[in-house]
Protein backbone atom coordinates (compact mmCIF):
# COMPACT_ATOMS: atom_id res chain seq x y z
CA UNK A 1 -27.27 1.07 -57.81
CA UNK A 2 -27.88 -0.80 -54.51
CA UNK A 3 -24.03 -2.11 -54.79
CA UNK A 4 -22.84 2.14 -55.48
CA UNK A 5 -24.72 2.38 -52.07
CA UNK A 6 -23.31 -0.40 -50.31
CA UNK A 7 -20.11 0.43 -51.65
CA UNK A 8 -20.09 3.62 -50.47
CA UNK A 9 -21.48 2.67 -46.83
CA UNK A 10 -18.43 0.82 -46.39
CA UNK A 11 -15.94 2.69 -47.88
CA UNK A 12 -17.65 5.82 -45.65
CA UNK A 13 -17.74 3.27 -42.38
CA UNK A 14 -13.57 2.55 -43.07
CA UNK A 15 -12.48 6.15 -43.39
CA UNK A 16 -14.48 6.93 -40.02
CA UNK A 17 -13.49 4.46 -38.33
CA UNK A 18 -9.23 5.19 -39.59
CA UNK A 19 -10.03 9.11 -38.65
CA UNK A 20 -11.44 7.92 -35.39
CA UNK A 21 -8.24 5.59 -34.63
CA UNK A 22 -6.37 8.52 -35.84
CA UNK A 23 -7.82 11.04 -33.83
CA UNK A 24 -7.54 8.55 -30.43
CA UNK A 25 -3.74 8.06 -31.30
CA UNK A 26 -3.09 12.26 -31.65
CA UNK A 27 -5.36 12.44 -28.27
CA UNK A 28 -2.96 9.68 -26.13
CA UNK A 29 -0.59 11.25 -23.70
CA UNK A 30 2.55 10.45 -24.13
CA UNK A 31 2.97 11.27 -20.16
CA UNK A 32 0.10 8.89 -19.10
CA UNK A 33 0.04 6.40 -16.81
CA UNK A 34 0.80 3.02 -18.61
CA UNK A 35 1.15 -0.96 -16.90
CA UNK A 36 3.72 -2.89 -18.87
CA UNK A 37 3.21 -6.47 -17.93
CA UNK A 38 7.01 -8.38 -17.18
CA UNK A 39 8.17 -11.59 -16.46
CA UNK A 40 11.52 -12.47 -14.81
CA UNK A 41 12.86 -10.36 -12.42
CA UNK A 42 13.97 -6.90 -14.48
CA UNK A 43 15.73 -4.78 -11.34
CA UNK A 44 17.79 -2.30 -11.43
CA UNK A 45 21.07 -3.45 -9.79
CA UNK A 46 22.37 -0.41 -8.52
CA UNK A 47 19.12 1.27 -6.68
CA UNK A 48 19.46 3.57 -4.10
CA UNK A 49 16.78 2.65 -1.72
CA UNK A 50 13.64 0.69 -1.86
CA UNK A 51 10.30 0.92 -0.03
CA UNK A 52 6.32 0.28 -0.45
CA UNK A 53 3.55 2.25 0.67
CA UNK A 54 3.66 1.42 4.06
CA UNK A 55 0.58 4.09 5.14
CA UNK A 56 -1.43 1.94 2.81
CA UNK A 57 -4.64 -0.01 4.74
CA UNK A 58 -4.00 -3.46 2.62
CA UNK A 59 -0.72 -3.05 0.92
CA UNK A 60 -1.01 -6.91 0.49
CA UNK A 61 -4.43 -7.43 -1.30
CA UNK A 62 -4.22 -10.90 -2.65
CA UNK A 63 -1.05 -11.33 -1.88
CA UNK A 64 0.36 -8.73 -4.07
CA UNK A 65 1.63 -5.77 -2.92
CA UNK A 66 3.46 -2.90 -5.39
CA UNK A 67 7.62 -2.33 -4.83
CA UNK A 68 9.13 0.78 -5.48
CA UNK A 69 12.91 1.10 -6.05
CA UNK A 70 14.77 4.20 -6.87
CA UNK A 71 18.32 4.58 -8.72
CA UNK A 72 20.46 7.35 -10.07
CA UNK A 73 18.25 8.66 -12.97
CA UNK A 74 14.98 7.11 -12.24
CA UNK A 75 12.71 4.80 -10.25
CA UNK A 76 11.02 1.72 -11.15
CA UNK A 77 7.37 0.48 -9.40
CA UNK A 78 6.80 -3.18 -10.11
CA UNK A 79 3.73 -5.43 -9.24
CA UNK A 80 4.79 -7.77 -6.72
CA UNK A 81 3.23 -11.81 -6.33
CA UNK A 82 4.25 -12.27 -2.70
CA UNK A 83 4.37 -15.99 -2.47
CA UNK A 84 5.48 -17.01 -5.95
CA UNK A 85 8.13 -14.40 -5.33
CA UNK A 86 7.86 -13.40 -8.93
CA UNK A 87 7.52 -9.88 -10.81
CA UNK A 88 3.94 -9.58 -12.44
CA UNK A 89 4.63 -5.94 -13.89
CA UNK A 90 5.65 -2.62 -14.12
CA UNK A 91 3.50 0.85 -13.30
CA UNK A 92 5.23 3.68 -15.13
CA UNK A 93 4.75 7.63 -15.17
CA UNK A 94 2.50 7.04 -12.03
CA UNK A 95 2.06 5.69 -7.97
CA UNK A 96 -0.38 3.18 -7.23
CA UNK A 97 -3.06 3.97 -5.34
CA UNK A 98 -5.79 0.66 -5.23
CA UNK A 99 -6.98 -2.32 -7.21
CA UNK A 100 -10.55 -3.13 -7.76
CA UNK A 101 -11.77 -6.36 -6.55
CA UNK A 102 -10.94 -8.71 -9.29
CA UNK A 103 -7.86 -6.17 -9.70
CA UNK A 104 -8.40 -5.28 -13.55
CA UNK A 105 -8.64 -1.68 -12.90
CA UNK A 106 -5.90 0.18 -10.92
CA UNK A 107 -6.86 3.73 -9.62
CA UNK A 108 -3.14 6.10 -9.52
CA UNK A 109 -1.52 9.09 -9.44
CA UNK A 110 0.37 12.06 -10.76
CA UNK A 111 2.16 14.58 -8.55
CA UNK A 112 3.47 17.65 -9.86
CA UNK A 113 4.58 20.03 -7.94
CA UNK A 114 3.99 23.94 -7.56
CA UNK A 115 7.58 24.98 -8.97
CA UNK A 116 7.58 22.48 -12.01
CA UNK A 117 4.49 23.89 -13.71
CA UNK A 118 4.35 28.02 -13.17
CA UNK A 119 7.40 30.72 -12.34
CA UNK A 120 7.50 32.67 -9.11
CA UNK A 121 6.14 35.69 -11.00
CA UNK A 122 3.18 34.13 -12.57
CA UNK A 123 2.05 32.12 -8.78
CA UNK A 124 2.09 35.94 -7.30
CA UNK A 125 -0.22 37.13 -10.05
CA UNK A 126 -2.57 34.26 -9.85
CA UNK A 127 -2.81 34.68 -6.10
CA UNK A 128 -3.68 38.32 -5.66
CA UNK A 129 -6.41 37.75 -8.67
CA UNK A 130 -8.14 34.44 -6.77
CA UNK A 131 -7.92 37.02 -3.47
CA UNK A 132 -10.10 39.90 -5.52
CA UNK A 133 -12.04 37.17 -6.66
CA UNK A 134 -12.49 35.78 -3.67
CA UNK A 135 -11.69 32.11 -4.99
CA UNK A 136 -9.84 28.84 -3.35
CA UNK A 137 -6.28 29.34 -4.38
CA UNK A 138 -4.26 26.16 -4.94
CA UNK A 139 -1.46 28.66 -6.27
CA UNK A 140 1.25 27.50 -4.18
CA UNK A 141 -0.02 23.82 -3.75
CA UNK A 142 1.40 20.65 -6.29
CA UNK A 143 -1.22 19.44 -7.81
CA UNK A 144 -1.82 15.85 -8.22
CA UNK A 145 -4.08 14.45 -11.11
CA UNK A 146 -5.39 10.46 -10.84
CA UNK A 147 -5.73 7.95 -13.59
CA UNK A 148 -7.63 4.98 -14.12
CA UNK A 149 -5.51 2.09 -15.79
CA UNK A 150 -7.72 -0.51 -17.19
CA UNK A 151 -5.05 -3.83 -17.44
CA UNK A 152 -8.43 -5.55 -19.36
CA UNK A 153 -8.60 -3.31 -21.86
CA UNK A 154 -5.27 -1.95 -22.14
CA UNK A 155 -6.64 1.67 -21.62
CA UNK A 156 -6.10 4.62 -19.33
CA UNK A 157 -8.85 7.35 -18.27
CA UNK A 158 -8.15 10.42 -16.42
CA UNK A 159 -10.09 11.04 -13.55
CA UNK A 160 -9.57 14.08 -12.33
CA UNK A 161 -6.97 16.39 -9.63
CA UNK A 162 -6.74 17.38 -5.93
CA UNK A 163 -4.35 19.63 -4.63
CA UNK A 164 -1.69 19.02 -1.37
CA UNK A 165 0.57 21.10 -0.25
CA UNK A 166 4.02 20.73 -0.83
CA UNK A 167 5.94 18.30 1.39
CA UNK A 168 3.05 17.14 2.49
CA UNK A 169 -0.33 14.35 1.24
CA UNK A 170 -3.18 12.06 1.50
CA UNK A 171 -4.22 9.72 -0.28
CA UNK A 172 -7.44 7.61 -1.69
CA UNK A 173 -9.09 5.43 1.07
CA UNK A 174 -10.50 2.28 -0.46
CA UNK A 175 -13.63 0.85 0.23
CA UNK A 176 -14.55 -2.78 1.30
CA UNK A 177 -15.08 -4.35 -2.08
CA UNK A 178 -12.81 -1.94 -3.65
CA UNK A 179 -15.13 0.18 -5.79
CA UNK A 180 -15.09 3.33 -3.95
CA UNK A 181 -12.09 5.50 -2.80
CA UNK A 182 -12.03 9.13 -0.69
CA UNK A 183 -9.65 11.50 0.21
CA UNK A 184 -9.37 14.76 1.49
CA UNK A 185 -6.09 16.16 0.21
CA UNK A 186 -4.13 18.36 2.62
CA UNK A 187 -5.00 22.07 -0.07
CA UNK A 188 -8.61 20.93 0.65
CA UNK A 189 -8.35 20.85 4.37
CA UNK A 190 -10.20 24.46 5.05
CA UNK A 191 -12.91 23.85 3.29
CA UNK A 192 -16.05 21.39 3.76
CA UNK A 193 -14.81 19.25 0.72
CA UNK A 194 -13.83 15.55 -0.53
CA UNK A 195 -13.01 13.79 -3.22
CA UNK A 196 -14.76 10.53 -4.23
CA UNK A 197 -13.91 8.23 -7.05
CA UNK A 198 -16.17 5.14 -8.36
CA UNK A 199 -13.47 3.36 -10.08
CA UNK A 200 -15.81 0.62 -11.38
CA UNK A 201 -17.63 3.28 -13.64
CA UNK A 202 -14.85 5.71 -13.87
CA UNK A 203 -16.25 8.71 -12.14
CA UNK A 204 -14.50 11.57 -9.89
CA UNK A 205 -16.21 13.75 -7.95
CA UNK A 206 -16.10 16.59 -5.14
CA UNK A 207 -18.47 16.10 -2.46
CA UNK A 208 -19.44 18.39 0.21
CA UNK A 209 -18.97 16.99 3.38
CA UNK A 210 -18.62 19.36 6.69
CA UNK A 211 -15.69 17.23 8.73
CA UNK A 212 -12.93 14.77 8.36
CA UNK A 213 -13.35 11.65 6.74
CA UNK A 214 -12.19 8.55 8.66
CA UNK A 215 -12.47 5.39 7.17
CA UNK A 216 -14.94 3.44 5.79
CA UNK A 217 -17.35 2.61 7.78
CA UNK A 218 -19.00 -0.22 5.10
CA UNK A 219 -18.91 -0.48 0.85
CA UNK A 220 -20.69 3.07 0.75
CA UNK A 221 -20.54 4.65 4.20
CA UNK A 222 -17.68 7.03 5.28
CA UNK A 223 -17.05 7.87 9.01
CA UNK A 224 -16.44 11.04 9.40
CA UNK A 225 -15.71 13.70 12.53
CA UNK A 226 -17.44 16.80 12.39
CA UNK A 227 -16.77 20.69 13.29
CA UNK A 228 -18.98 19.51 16.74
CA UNK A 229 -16.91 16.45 17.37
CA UNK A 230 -19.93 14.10 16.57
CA UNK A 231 -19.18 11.01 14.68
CA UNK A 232 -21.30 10.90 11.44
CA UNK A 233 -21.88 8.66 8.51
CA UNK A 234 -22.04 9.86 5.23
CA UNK A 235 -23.49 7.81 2.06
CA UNK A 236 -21.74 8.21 -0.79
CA UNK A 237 -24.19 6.88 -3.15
CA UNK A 238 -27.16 8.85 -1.21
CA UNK A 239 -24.82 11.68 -0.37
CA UNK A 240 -26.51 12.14 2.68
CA UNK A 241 -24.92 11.80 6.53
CA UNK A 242 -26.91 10.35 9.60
CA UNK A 243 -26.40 10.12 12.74
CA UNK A 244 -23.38 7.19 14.50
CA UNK A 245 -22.20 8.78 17.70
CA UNK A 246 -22.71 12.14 19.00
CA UNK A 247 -20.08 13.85 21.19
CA UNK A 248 -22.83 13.42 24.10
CA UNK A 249 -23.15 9.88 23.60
CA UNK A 250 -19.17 9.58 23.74
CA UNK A 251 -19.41 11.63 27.02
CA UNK A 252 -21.74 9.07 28.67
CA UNK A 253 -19.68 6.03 27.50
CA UNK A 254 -16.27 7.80 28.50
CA UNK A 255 -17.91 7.89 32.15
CA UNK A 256 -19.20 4.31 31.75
CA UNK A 257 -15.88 3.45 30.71
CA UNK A 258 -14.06 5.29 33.33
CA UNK A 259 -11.83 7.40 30.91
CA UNK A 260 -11.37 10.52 31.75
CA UNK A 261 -9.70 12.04 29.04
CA UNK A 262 -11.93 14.79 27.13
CA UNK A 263 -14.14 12.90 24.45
CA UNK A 264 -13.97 15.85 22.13
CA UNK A 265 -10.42 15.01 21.59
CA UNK A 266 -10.80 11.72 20.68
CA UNK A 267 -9.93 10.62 17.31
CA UNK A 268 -10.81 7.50 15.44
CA UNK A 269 -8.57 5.43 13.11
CA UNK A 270 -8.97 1.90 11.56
CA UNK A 271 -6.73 -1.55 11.02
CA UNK A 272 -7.89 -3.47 7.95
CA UNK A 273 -8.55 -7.27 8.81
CA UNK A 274 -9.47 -8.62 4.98
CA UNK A 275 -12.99 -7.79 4.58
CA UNK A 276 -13.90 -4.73 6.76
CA UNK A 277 -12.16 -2.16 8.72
CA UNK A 278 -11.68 -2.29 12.82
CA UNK A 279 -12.48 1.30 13.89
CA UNK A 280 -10.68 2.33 17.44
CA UNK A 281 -11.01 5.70 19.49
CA UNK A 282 -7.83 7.28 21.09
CA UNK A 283 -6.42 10.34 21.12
CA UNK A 284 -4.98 11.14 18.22
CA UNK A 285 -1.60 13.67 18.97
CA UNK A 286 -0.59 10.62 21.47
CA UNK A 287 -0.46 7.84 19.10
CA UNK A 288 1.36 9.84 16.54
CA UNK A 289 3.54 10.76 19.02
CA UNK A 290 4.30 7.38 20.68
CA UNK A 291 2.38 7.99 23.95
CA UNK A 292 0.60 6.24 26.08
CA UNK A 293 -3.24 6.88 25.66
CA UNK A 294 -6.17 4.77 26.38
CA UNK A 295 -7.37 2.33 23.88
CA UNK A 296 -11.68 2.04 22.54
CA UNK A 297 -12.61 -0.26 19.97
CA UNK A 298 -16.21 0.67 17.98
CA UNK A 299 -17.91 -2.75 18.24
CA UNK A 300 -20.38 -2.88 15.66
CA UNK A 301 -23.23 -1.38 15.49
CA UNK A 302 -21.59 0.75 17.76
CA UNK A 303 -20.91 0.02 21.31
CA UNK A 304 -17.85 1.20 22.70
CA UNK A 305 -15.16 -1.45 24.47
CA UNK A 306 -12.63 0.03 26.61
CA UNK A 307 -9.68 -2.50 25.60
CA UNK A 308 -6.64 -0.06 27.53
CA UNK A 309 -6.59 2.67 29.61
CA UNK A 310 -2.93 3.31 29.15
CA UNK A 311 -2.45 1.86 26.05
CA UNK A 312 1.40 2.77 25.12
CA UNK A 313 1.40 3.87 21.31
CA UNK A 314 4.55 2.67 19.27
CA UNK A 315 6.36 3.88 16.08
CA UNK A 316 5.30 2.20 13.07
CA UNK A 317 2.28 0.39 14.41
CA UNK A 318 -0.63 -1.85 13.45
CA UNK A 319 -3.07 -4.14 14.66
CA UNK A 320 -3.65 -7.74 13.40
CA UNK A 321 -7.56 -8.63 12.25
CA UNK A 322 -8.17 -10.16 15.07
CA UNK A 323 -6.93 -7.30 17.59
CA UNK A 324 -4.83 -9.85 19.68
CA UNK A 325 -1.37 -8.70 18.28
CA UNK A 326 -0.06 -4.99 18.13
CA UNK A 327 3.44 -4.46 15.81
CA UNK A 328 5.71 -1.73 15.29
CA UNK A 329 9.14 -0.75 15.08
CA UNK A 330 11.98 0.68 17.53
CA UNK A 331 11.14 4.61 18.22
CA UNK A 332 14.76 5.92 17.83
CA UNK A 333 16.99 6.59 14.70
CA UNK A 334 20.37 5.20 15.74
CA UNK A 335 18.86 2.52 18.22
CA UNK A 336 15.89 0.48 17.83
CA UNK A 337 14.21 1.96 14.49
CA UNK A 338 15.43 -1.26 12.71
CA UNK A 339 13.66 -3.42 14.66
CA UNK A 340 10.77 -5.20 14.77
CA UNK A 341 8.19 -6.15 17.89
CA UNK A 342 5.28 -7.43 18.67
CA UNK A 343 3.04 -7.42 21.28
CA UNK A 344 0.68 -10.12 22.38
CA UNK A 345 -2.52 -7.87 23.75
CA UNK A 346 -4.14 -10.55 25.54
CA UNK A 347 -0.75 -11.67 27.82
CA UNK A 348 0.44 -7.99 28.14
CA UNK A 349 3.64 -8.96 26.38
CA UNK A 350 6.13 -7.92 24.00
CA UNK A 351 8.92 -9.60 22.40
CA UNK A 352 11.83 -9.19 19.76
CA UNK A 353 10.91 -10.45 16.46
CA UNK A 354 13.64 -9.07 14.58
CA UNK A 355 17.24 -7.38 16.28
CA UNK A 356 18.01 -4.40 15.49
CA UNK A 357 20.57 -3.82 13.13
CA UNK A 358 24.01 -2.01 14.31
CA UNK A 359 25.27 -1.23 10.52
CA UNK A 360 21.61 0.28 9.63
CA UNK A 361 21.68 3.09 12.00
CA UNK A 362 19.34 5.50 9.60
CA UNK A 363 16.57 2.71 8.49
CA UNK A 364 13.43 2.19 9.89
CA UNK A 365 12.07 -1.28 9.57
CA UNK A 366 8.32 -0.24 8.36
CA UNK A 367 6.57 -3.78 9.60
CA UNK A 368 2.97 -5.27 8.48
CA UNK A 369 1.14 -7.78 9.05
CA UNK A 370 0.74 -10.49 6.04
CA UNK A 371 -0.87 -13.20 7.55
CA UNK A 372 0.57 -14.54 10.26
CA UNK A 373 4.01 -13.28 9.13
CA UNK A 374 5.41 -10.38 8.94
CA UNK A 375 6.82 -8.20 5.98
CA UNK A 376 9.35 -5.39 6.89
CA UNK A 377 12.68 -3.20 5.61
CA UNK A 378 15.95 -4.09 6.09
CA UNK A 379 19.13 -3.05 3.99
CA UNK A 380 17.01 -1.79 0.94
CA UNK A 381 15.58 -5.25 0.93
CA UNK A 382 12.63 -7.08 1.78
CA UNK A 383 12.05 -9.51 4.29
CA UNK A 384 9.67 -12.05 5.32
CA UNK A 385 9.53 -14.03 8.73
CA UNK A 386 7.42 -15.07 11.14
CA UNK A 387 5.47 -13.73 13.57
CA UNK A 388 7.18 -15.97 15.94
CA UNK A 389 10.65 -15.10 14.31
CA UNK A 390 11.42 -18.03 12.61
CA UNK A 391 11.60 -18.71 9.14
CA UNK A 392 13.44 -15.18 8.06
CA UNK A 393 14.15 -15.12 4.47
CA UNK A 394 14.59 -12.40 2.10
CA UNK A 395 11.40 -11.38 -0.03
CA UNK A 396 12.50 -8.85 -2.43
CA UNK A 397 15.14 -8.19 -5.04
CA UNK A 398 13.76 -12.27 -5.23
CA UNK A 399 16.60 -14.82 -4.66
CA UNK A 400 18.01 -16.38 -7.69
CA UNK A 401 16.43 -19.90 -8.47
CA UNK A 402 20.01 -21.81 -7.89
């Protein structure tokens, strides 16, 4: 009798645990994101262009960065080891977006846009009902759904979706220590809303949050601008804001300072130097648009530092950890925009790192900071040099081992 029952318990535990299995393998998505681990150096030899998220804050986190090629039919995004010059893997059916800190999880994307999923007919209907209903319409907006790939555990979880418009994005912010990400994607931009992610415990959320989120200001504080132009913190695991700079505070240390541009139109941004973000005040329509602005940087706790009052704003720029050096690329298509300069911020100097390049009239050079080199674009390749110019070779497609 007690063997029937034993029997039975394990003939019971197999068949649940093959309909389970079963059930997990009908569930997969065939269109999910997947990382297919390579060695060798598996590229395409006829890709069109190349590039790598340039936008990124730390597209070189421990010394890996992720390179994106494109050919006729398709394109190809492998995991990069920068200084073994050697191909670790390839992301497919999705764009990288962050590593966690020991880089075993990998937070990504899915874009599809407006046209690919509903007819012209069927986005009409859909608006005029979320207009009766008085709803948020993403009708007309791709819609972009994030993944968490788990290279551990060879799984994938989906996280959830965000909406941009089309032709236009955001992306996920990480956090120092790489647990947290936010974004505020460009459908969400009229309403007090972002998007968090805990990629550690695989959550997604939508948080309420009255302003635009900066950067992060520390592993679980965002700093955000509000609707009154105060600088604000807001906890993400508290999901409550406090207090960082008021608009009248900025007023008093604008006069300190001796700027006279309008506080309220000051915008902050942040440079990544390897373990926390440098946050920096100037206005933000004259660094986008190469201009010369003044130049604050937000000394922790908080204490403003006048570093330029005509700080001239470059194409393609960024700021070294330690805020002496200031890089970018030539401004014009045709001229200088294959370039690459630095300039020493201390001396007041710039200087030529790289020529520009007469046959590559269309390319812009796309430079960061790796160290003290420098990684840029050139001829659909990758380079590495110097920030002092020497040293120059080519990064990516890797040279064959003679």
């Amino acid at each position: 009798m007690i063997r029937r029952r034993v029997l039975a318990i394990l003939i019971t535990g197999f068949v649940l645990g093959f309909v389970i299995l079963l059930i997990n393998a009908l569930l997969i998505d065939p269109k999910a994101p997947s990382f297919i681990p390579r060695n060798g150096h598996i590229i395409p030899s006829n890709y069109l262009y190349l590039y790598y998220d340039f936008l990124s804050p730390c597209p070189f986190e421990s010394g890996k960065m992720w390179v994106s090629v494109v050919s006729t039919n398709k394109g190809h995004t492998f995991l990069f080891d920068i200084d073994s010059q050697s191909i670790l893997g390839e992301l497919v059916n999705a764009s990288p977006v962050f590593f966690n800190h020991d880089q075993t999880k990998l937070l990504c994307s899915q874009r599809t846009t407006v046209t690919a999923t509903k007819n012209a007919v069927w986005r009409w209907v859909k608006e005029c009902l979320t207009r009766i209903w008085n709803h948020s319409s993403h009708t007309f907006q791709d819609t972009e759904t994030f993944w968490v790939v788990d290279l551990k555990r060879n799984s994938v979880t989906r996280l959830g979706r965000g909406y941009q418009w089309s032709g236009a994005g955001s992306s996920f912010r990480p956090s120092p220590g790489f647990r947290y990400g936010f974004n505020k994607p460009t459908g969400s931009f009229d309403v007090p809303e972002i998007l968090i992610c805990d990629i550690e415990n695989n959550t997604f959320r939508k948080d309420q949050v009255d302003g635009y989120p900066v950067g992060w200001w520390d592993v679980q504080r965002i700093l955000v601008k509000d609707k009154k132009n105060d600088l604000v913190l807001y906890d993400v695991q508290t999901r409550t804001t406090s207090a960082f700079l008021s608009l009248r505070e900025l007023q008093k240390s604008f006069v300190e300072l001796g700027v006279t541009n309008p506080p309220g139109a000051a915008n902050a941004f942040f440079m990544w130097d390897g373990s926390q973000n440098n946050f920096y005040l100037t206005e933000g329509n004259k660094r986008w648009s190469a201009e010369e602005s003044y130049l604050i940087k937000i000394e922790r706790p908080g204490r403003l530092i006048l570093l330029d009052p005509h700080f001239k704003f470059e194409w393609s720029d960024h700021l070294d950890g330690t805020g002496t050096y200031y890089l970018y690329s030539g401004r014009e298509p045709g001229q200088t925009n294959s370039a690459v300069y630095v300039r020493d911020l201390k001396a007041g100097k710039s200087r030529e790192v790289i020529p520009p390049d007469p046959n590559r009239i269309n390319d812009f050079s796309l430079p960061n900071f790796y160290g003290t080199d420098v990684i840029y674009c050139r001829s659909n390749l990758l380079w590495r040099v110097s920030l002092e110019g020497s040293q120059n070779r080519r990064l990516f497609p890797p040279q064959p081992v003679p």
